[in-house]
PDB file of N, CA and C in Angstrom:
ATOM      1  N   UNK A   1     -66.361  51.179 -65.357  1.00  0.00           N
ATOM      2  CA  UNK A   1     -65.984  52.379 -66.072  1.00  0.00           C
ATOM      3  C   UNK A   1     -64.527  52.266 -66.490  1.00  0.00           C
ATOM      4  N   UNK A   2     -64.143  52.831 -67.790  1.00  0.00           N
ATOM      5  CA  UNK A   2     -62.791  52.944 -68.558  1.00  0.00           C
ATOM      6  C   UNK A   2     -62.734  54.069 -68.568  1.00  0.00           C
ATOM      7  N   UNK A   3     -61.071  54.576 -67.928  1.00  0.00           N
ATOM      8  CA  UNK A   3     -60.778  56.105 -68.109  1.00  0.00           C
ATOM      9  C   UNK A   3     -59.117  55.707 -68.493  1.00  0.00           C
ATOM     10  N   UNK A   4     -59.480  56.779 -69.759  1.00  0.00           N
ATOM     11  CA  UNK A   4     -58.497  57.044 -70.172  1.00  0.00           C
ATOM     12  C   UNK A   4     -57.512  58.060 -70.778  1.00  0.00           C
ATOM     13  N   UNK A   5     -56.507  58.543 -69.727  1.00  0.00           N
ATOM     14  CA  UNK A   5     -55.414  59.744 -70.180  1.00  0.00           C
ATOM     15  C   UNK A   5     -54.732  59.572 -71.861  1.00  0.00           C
ATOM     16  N   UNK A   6     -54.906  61.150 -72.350  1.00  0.00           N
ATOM     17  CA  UNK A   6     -54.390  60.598 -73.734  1.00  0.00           C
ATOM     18  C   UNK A   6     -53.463  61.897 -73.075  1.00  0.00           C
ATOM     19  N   UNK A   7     -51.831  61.748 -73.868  1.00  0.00           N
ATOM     20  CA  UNK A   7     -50.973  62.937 -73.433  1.00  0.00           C
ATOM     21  C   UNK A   7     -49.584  62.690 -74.266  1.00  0.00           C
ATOM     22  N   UNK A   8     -49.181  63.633 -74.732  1.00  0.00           N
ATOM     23  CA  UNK A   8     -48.074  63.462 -75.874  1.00  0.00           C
ATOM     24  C   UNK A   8     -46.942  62.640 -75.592  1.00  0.00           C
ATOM     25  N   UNK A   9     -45.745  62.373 -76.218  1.00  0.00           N
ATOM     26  CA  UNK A   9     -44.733  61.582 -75.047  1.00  0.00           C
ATOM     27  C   UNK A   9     -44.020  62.121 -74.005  1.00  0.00           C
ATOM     28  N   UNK A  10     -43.587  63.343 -74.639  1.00  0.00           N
ATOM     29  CA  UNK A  10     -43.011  64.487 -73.225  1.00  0.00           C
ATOM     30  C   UNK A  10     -43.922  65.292 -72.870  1.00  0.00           C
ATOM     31  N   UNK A  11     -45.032  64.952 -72.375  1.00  0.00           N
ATOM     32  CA  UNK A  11     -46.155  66.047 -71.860  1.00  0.00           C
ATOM     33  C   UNK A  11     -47.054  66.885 -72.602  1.00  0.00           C
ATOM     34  N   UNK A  12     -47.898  68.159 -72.069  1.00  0.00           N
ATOM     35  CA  UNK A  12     -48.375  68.778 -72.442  1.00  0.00           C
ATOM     36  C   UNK A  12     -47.708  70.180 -71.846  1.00  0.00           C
ATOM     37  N   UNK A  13     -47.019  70.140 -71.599  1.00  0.00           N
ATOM     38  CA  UNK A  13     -46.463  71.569 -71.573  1.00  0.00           C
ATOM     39  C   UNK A  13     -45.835  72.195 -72.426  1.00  0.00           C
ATOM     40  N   UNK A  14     -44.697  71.488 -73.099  1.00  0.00           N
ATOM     41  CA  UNK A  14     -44.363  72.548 -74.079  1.00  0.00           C
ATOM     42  C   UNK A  14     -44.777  71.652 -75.512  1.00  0.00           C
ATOM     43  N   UNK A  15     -45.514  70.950 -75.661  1.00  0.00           N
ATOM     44  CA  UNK A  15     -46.432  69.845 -76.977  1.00  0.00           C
ATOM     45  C   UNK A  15     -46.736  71.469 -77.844  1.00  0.00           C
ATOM     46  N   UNK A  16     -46.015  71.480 -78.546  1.00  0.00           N
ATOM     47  CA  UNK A  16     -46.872  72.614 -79.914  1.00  0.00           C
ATOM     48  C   UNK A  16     -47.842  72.688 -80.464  1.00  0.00           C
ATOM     49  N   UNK A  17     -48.669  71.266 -80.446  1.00  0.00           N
ATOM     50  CA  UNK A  17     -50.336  71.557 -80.898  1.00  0.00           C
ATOM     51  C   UNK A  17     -51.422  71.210 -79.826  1.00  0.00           C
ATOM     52  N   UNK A  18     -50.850  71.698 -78.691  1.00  0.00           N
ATOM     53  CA  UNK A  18     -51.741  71.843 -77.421  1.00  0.00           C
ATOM     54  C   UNK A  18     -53.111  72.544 -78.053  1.00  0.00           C
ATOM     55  N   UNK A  19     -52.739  73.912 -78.333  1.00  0.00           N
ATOM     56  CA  UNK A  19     -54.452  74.318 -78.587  1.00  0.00           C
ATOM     57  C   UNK A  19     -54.927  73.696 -79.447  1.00  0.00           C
ATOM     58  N   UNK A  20     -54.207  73.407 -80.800  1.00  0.00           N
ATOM     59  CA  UNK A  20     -55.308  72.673 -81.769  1.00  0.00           C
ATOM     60  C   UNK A  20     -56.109  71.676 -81.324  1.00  0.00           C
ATOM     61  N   UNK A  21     -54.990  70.833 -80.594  1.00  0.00           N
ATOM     62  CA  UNK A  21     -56.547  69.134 -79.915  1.00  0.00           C
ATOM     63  C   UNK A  21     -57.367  70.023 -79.104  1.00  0.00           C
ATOM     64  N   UNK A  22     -57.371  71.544 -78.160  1.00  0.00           N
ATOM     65  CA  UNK A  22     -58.365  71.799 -77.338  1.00  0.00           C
ATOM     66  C   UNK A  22     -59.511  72.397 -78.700  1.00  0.00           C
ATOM     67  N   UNK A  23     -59.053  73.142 -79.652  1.00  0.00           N
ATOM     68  CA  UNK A  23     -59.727  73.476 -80.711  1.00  0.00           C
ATOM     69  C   UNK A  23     -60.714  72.470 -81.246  1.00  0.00           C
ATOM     70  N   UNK A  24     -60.032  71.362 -81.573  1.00  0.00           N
ATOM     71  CA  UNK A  24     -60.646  69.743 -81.911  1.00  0.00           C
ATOM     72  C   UNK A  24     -61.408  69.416 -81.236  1.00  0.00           C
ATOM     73  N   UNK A  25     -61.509  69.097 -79.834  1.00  0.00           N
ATOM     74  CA  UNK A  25     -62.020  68.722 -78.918  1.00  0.00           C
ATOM     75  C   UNK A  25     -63.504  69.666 -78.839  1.00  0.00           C
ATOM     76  N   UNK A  26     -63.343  70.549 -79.003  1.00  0.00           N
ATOM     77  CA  UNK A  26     -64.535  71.852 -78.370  1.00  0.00           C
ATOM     78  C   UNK A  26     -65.460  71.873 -79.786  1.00  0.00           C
ATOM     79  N   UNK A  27     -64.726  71.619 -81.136  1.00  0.00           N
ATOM     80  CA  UNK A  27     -65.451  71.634 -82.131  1.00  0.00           C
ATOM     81  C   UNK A  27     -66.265  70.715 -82.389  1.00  0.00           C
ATOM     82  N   UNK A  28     -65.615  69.390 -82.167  1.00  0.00           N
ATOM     83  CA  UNK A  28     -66.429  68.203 -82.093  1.00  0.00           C
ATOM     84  C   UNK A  28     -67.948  68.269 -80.908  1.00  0.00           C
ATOM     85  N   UNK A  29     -67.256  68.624 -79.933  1.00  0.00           N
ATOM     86  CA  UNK A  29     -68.441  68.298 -78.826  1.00  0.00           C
ATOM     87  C   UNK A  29     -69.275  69.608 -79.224  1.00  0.00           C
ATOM     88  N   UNK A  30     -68.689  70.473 -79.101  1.00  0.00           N
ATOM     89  CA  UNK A  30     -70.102  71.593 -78.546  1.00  0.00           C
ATOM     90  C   UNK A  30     -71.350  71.358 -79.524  1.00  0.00           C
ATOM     91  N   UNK A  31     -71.312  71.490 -80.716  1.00  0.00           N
ATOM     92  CA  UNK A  31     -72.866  71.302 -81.574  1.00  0.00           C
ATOM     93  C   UNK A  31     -73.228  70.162 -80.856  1.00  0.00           C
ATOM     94  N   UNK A  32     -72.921  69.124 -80.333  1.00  0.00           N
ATOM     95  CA  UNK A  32     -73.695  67.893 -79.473  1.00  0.00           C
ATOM     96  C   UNK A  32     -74.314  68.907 -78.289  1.00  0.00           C
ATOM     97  N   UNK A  33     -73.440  69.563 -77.622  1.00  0.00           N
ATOM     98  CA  UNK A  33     -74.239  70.282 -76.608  1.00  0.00           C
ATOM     99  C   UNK A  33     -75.167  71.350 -77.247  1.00  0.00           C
ATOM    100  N   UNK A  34     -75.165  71.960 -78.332  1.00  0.00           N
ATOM    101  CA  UNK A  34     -76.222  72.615 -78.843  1.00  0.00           C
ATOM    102  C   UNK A  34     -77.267  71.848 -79.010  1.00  0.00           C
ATOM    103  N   UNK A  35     -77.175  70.582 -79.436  1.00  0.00           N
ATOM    104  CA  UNK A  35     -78.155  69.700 -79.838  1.00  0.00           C
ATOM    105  C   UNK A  35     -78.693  69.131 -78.597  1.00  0.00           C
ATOM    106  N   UNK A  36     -78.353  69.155 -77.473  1.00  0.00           N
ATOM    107  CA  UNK A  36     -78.524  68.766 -75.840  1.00  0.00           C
ATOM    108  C   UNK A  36     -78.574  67.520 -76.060  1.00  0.00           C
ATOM    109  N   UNK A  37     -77.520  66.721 -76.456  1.00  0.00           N
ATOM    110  CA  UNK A  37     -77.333  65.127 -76.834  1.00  0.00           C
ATOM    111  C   UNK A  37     -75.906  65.326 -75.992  1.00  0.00           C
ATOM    112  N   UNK A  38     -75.332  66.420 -75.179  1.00  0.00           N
ATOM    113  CA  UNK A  38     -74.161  66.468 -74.455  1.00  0.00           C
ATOM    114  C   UNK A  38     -74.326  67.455 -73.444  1.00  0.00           C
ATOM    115  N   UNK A  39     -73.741  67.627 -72.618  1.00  0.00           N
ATOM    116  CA  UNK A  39     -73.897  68.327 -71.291  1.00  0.00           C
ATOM    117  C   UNK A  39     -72.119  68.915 -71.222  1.00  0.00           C
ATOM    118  N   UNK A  40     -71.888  70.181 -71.109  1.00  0.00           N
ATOM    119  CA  UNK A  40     -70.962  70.866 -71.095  1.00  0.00           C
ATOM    120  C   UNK A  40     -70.983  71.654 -69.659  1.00  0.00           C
ATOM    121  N   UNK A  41     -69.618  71.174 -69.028  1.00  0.00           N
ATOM    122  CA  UNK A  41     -69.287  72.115 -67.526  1.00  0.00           C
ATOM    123  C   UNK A  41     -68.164  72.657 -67.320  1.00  0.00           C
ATOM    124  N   UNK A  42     -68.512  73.843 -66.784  1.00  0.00           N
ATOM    125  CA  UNK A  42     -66.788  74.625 -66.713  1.00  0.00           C
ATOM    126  C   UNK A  42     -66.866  75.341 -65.381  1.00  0.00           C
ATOM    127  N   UNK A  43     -66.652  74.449 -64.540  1.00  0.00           N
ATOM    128  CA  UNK A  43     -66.815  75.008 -62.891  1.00  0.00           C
ATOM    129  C   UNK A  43     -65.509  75.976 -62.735  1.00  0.00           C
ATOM    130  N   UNK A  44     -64.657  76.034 -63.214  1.00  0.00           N
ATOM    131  CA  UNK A  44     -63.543  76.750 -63.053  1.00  0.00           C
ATOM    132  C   UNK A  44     -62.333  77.044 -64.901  1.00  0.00           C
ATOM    133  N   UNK A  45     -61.672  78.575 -64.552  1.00  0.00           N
ATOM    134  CA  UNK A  45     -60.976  78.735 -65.672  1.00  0.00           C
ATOM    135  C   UNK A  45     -59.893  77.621 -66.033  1.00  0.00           C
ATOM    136  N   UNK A  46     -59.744  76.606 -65.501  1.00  0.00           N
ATOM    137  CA  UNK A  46     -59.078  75.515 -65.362  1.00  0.00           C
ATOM    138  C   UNK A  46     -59.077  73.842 -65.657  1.00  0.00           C
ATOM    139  N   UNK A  47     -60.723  74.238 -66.350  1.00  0.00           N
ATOM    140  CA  UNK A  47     -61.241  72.927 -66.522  1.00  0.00           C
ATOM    141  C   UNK A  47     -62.549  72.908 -67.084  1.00  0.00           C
ATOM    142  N   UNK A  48     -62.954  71.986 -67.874  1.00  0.00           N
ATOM    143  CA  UNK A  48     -64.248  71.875 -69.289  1.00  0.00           C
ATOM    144  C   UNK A  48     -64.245  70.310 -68.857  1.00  0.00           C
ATOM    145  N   UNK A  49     -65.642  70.208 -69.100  1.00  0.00           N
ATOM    146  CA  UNK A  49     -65.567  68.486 -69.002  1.00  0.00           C
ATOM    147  C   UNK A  49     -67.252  68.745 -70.161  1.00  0.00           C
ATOM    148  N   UNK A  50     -66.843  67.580 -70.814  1.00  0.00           N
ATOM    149  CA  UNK A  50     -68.291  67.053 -71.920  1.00  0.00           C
ATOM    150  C   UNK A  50     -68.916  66.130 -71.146  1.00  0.00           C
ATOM    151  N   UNK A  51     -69.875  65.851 -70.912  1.00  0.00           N
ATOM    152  CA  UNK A  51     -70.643  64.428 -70.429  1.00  0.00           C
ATOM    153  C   UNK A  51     -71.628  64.413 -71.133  1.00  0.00           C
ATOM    154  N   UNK A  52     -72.282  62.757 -71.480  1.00  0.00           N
ATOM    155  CA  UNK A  52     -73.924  62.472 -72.209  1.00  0.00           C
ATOM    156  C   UNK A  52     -74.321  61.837 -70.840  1.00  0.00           C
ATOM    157  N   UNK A  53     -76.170  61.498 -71.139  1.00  0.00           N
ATOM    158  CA  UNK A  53     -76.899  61.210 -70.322  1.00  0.00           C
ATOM    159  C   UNK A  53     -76.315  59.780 -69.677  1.00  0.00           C
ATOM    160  N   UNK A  54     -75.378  59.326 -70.056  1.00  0.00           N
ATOM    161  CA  UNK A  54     -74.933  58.069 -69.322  1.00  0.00           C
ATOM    162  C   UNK A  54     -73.342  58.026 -68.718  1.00  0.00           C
ATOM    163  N   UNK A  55     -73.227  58.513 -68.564  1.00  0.00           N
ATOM    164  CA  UNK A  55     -72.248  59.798 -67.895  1.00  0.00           C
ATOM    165  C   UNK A  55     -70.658  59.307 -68.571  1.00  0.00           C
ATOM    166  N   UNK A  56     -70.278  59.069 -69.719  1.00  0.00           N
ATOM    167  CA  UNK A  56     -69.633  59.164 -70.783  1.00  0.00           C
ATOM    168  C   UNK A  56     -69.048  59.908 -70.490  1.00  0.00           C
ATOM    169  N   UNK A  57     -67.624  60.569 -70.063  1.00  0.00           N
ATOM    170  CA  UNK A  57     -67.141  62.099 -70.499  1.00  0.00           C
ATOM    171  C   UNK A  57     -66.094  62.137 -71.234  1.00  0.00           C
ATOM    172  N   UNK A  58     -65.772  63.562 -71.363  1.00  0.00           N
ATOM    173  CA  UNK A  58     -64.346  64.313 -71.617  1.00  0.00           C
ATOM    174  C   UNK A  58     -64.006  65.154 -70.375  1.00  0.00           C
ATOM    175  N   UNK A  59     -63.017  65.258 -69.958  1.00  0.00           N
ATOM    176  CA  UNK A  59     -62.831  66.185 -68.917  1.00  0.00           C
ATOM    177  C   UNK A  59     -61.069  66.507 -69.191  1.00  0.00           C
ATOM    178  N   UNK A  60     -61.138  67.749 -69.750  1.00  0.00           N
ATOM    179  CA  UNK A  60     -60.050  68.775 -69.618  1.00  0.00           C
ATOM    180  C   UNK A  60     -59.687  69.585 -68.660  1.00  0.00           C
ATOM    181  N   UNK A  61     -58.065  69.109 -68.215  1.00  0.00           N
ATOM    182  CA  UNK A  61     -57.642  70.313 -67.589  1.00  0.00           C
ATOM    183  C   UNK A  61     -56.261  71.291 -67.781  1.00  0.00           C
ATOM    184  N   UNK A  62     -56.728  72.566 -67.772  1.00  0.00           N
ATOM    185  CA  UNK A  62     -55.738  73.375 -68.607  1.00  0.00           C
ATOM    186  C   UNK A  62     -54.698  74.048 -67.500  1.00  0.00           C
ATOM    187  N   UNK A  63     -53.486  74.226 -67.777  1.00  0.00           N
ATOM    188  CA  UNK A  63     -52.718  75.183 -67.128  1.00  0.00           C
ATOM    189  C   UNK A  63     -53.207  76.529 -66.882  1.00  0.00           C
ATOM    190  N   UNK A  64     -52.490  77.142 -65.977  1.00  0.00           N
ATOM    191  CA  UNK A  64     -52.930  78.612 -65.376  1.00  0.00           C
ATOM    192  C   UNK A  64     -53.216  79.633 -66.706  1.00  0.00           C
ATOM    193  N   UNK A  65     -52.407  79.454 -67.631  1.00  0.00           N
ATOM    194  CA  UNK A  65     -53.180  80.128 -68.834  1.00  0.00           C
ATOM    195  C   UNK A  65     -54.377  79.973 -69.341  1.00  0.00           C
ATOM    196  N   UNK A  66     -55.074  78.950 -68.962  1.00  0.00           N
ATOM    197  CA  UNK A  66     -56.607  78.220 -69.156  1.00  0.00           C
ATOM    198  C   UNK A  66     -56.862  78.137 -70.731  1.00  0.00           C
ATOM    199  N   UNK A  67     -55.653  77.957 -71.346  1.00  0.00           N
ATOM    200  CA  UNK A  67     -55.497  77.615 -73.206  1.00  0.00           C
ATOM    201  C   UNK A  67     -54.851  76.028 -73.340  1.00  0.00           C
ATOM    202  N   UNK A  68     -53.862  75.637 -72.723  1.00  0.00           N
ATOM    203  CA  UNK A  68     -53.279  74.825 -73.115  1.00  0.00           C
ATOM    204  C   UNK A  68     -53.269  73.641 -72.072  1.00  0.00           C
ATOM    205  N   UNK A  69     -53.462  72.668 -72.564  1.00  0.00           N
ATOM    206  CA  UNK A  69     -54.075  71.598 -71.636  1.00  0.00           C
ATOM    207  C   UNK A  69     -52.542  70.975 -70.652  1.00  0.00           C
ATOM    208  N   UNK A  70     -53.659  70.364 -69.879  1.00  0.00           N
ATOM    209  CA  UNK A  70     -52.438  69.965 -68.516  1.00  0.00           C
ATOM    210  C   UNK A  70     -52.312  68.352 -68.820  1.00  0.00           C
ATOM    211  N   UNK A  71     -54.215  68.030 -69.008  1.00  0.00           N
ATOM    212  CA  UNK A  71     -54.693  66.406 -68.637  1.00  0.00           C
ATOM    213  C   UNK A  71     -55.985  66.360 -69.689  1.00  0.00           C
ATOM    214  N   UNK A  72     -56.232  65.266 -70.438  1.00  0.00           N
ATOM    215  CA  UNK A  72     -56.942  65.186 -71.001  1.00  0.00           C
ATOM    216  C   UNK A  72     -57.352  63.624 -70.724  1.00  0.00           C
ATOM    217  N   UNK A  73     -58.661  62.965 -70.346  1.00  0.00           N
ATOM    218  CA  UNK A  73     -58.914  62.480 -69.844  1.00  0.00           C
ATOM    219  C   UNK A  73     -60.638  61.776 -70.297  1.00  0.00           C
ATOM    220  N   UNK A  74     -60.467  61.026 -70.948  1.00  0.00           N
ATOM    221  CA  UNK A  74     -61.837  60.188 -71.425  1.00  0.00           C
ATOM    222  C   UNK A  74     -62.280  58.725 -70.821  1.00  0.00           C
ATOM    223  N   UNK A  75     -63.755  59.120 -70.298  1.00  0.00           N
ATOM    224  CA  UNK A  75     -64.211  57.929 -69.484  1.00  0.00           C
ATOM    225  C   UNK A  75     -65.378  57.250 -70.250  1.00  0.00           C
ATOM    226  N   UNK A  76     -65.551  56.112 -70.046  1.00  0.00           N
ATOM    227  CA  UNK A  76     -66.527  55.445 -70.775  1.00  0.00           C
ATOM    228  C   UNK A  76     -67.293  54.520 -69.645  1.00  0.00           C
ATOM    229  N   UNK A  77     -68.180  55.042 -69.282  1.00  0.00           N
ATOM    230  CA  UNK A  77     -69.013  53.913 -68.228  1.00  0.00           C
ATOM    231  C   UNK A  77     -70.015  53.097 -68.795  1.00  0.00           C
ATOM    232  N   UNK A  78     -70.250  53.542 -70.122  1.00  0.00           N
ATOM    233  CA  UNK A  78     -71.484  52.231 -70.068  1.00  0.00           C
ATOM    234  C   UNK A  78     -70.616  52.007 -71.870  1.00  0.00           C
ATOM    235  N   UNK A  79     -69.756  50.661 -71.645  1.00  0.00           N
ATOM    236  CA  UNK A  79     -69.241  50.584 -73.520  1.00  0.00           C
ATOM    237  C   UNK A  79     -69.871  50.421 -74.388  1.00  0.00           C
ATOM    238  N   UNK A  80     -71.327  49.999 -74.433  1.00  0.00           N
ATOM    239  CA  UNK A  80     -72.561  49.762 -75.373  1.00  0.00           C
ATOM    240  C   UNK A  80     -73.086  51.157 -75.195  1.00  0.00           C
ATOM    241  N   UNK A  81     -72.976  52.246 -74.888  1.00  0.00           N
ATOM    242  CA  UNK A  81     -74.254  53.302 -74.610  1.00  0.00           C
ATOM    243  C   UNK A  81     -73.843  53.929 -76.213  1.00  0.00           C
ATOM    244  N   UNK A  82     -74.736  54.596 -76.725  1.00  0.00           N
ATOM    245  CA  UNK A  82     -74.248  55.051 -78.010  1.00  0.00           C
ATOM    246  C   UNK A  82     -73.083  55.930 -78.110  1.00  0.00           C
ATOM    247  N   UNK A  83     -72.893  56.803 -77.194  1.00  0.00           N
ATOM    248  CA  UNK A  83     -71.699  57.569 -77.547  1.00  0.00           C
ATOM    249  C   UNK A  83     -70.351  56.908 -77.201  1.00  0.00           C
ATOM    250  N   UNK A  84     -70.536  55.820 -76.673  1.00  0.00           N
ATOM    251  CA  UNK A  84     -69.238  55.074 -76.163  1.00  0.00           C
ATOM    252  C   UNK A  84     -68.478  54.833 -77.858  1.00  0.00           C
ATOM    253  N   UNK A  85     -69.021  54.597 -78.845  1.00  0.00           N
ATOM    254  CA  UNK A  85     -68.456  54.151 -79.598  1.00  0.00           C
ATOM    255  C   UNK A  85     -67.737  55.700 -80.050  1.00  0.00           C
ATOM    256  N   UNK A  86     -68.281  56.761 -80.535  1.00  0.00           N
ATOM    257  CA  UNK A  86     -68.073  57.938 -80.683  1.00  0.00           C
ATOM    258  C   UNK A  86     -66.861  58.677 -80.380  1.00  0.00           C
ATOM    259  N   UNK A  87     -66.820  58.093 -78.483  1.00  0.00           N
ATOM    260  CA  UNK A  87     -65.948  58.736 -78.031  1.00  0.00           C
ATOM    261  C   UNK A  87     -64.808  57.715 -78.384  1.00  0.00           C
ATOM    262  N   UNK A  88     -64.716  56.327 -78.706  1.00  0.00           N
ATOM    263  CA  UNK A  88     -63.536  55.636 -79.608  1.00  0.00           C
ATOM    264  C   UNK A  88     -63.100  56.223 -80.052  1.00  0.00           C
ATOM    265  N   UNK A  89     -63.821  56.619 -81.210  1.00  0.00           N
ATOM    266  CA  UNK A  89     -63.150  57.064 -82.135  1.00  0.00           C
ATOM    267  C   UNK A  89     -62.591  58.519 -82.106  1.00  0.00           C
ATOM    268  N   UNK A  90     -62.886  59.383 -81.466  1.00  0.00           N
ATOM    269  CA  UNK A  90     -62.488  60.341 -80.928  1.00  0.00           C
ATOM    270  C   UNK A  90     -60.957  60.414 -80.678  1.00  0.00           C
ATOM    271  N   UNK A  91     -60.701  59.205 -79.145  1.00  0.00           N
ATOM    272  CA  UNK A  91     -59.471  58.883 -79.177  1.00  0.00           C
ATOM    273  C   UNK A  91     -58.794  58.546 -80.045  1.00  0.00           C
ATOM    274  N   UNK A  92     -59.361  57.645 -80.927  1.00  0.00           N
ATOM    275  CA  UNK A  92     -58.640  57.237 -82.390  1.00  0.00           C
ATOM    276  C   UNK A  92     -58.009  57.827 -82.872  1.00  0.00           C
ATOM    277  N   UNK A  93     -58.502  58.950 -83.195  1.00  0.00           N
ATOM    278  CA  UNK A  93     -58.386  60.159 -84.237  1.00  0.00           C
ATOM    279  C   UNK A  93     -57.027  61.044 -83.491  1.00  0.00           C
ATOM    280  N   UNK A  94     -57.731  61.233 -81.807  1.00  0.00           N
ATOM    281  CA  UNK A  94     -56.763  62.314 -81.493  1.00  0.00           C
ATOM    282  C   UNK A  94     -55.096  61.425 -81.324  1.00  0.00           C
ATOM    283  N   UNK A  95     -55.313  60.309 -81.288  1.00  0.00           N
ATOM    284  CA  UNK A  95     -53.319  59.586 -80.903  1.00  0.00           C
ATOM    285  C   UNK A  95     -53.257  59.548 -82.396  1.00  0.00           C
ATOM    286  N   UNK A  96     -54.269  59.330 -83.418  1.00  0.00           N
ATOM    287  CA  UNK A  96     -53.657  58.881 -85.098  1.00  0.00           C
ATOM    288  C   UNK A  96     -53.151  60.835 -85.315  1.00  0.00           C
ATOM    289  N   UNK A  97     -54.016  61.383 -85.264  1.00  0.00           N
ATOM    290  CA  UNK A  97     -53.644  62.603 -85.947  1.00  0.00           C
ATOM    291  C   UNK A  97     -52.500  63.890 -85.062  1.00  0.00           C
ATOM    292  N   UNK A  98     -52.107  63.469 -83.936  1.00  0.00           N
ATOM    293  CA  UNK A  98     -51.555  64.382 -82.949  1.00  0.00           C
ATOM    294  C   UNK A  98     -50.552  63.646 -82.501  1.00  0.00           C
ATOM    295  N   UNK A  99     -50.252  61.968 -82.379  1.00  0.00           N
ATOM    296  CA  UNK A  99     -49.210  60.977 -82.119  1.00  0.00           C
ATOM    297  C   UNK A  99     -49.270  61.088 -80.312  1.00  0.00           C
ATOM    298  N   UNK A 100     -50.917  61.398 -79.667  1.00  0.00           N
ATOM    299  CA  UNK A 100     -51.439  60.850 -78.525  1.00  0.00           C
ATOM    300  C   UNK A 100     -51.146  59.777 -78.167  1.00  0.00           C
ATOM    301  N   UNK A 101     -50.302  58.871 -76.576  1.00  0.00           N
ATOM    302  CA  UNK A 101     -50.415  58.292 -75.768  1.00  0.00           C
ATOM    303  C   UNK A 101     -51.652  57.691 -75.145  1.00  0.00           C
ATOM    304  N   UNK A 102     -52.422  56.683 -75.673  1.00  0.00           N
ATOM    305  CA  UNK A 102     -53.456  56.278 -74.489  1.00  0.00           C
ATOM    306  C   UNK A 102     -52.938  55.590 -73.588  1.00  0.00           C
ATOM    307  N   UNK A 103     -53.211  56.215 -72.317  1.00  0.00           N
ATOM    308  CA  UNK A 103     -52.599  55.051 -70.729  1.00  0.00           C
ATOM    309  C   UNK A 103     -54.314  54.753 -70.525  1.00  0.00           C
ATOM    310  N   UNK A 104     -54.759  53.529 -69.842  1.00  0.00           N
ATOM    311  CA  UNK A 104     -55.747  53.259 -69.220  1.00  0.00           C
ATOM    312  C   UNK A 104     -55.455  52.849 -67.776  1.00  0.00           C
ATOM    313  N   UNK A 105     -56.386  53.421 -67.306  1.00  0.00           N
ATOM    314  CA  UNK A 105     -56.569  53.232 -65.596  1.00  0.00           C
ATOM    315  C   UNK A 105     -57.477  52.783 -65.085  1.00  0.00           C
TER     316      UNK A 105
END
């Protein structure tokens, strides 16, 4: 499995387009979870995670305001499964269009 933190250069705390990537993020995935081609969890006001049937995720976590993100965090366990490529580009998009940090761990 590949996980990987995407996060501005000085953080997400005071980053000015904090909500838009959570905006981005929720727009992209949820019609997948309407379509049940994604699995959406929000065990707490503090945290959203996306997963597909091959346990692929997104997993957000927001500050005590539960708007503006703390950690944003994309895993890829199977790199051939179809959404692995998806969620590439995802990241792609969010460091090309927001000037996102990928660290891998």
């Amino acid at each position: 499995m590949k996980n990987f933190r995407l996060a501005p250069k000085n953080g997400w705390s005071d980053y000015p387009q904090n909500k838009e990537i959570v905006e981005s993020i929720y727009s992209s995935f949820m019609p997948l979870v309407n379509e049940a081609s994604w699995n959406y969890m929000n065990f707490t006001s503090e945290s959203g995670m996306f997963e597909d049937d091959a346990e692929n995720s997104v997993h957000l976590e927001f500050l005590e305001d539960g708007e503006n993100l703390a950690s944003l965090c994309i895993s890829i366990k199977i790199p051939t499964s179809e959404n692995a490529g998806f969620l590439e580009k995802t990241m792609n998009e969010l460091e090309s269009k927001y000037s996102l940090i990928r660290d891998e761990s």
